[in-house]
Protein backbone atom coordinates (compact mmCIF):
# COMPACT_ATOMS: atom_id res chain seq x y z
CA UNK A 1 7.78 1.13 8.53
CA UNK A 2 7.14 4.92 8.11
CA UNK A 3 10.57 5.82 6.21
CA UNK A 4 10.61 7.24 2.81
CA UNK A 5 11.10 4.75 0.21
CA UNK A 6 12.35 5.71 -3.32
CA UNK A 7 10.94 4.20 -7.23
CA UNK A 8 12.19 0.24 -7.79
CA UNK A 9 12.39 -0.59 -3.96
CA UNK A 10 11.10 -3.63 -3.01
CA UNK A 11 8.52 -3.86 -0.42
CA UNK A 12 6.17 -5.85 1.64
CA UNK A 13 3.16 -3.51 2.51
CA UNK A 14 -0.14 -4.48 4.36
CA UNK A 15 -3.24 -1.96 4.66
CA UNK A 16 -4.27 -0.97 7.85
CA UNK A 17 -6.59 1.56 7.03
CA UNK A 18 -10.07 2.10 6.06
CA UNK A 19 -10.51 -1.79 5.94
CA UNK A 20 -14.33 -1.10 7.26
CA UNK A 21 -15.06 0.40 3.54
CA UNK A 22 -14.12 -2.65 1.85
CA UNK A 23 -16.99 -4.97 0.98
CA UNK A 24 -16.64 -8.85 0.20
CA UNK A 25 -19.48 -9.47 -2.27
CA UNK A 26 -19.53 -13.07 -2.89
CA UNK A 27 -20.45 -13.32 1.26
CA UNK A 28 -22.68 -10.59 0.66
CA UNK A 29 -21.39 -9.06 3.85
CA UNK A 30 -19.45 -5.56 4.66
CA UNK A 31 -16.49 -7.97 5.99
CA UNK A 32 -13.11 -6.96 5.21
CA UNK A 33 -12.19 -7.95 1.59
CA UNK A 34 -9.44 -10.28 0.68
CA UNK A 35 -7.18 -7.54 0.44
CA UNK A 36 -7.44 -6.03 3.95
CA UNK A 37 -4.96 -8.72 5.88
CA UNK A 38 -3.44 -10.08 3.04
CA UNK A 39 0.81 -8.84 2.83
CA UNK A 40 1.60 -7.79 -0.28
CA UNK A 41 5.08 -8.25 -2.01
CA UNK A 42 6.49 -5.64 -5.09
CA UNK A 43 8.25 -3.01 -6.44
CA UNK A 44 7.78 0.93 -5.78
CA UNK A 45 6.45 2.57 -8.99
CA UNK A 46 5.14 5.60 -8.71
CA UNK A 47 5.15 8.42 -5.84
CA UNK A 48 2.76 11.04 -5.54
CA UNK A 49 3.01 13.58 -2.91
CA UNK A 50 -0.16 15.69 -1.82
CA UNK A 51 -3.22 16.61 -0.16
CA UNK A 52 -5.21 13.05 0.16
CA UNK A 53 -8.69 14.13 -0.23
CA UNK A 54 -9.89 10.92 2.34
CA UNK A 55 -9.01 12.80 5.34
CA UNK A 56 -5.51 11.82 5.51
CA UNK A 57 -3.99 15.25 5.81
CA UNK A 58 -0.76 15.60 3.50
CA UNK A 59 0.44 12.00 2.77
CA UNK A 60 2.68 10.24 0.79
CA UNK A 61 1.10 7.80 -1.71
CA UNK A 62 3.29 4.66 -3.05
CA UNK A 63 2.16 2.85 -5.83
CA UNK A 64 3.07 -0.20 -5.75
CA UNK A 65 3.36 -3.17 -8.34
CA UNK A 66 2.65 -6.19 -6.76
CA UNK A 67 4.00 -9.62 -7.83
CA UNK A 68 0.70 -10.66 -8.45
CA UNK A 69 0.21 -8.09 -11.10
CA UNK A 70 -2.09 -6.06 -9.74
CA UNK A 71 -1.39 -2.32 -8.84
CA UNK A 72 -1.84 -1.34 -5.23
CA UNK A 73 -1.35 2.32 -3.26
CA UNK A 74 -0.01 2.47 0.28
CA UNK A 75 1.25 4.74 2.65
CA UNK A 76 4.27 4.82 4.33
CA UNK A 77 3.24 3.07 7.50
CA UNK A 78 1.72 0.12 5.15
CA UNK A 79 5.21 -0.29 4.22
CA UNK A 80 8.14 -2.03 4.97
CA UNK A 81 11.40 -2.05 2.25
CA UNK A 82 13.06 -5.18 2.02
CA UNK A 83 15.53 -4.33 -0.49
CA UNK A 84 16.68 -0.73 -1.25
CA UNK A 85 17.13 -0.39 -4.97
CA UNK A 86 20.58 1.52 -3.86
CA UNK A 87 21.60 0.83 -0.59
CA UNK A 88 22.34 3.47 2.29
């Protein structure tokens, strides 16, 4: 975790972050959502590089198409490549 990853890597990616904002409605509770521990498995899309306006300081922001077919973002440290889409 925490290496740069490049468009149509593969990647397993967790968040690790924040996970006190999210809110599980059908408990009715400010417990962690379903997405807070749950690993997520896809393909590198999209990077944007800037100022994160959450208090993150200049970050790295991978979006990430999940197998699942939802669209996540993660940071660096939320991911781990498991298959470069060019080797090094």
């Amino acid at each position: 975790m925490g290496d740069s990853f490049q468009i149509g890597d593969l990647v397993r990616c967790i968040y690790d972050l924040y996970g006190y904002y999210h809110y599980d409605f059908d408990k009715g509770s400010t417990l962690r959502g379903d997405d807070q521990d749950t690993i997520h498995y896809g393909i590198i899309v999209d990077i944007e590089s800037e100022v994160n306006r959450q208090g993150l300081g200049y970050a790295i922001i991978y979006s990430v198409y999940c197998l699942d077919g939802k669209r996540r973002y993660f940071v660096d440290w939320e991911i781990e490549c498991l298959h470069p889409l060019t080797p090094s």
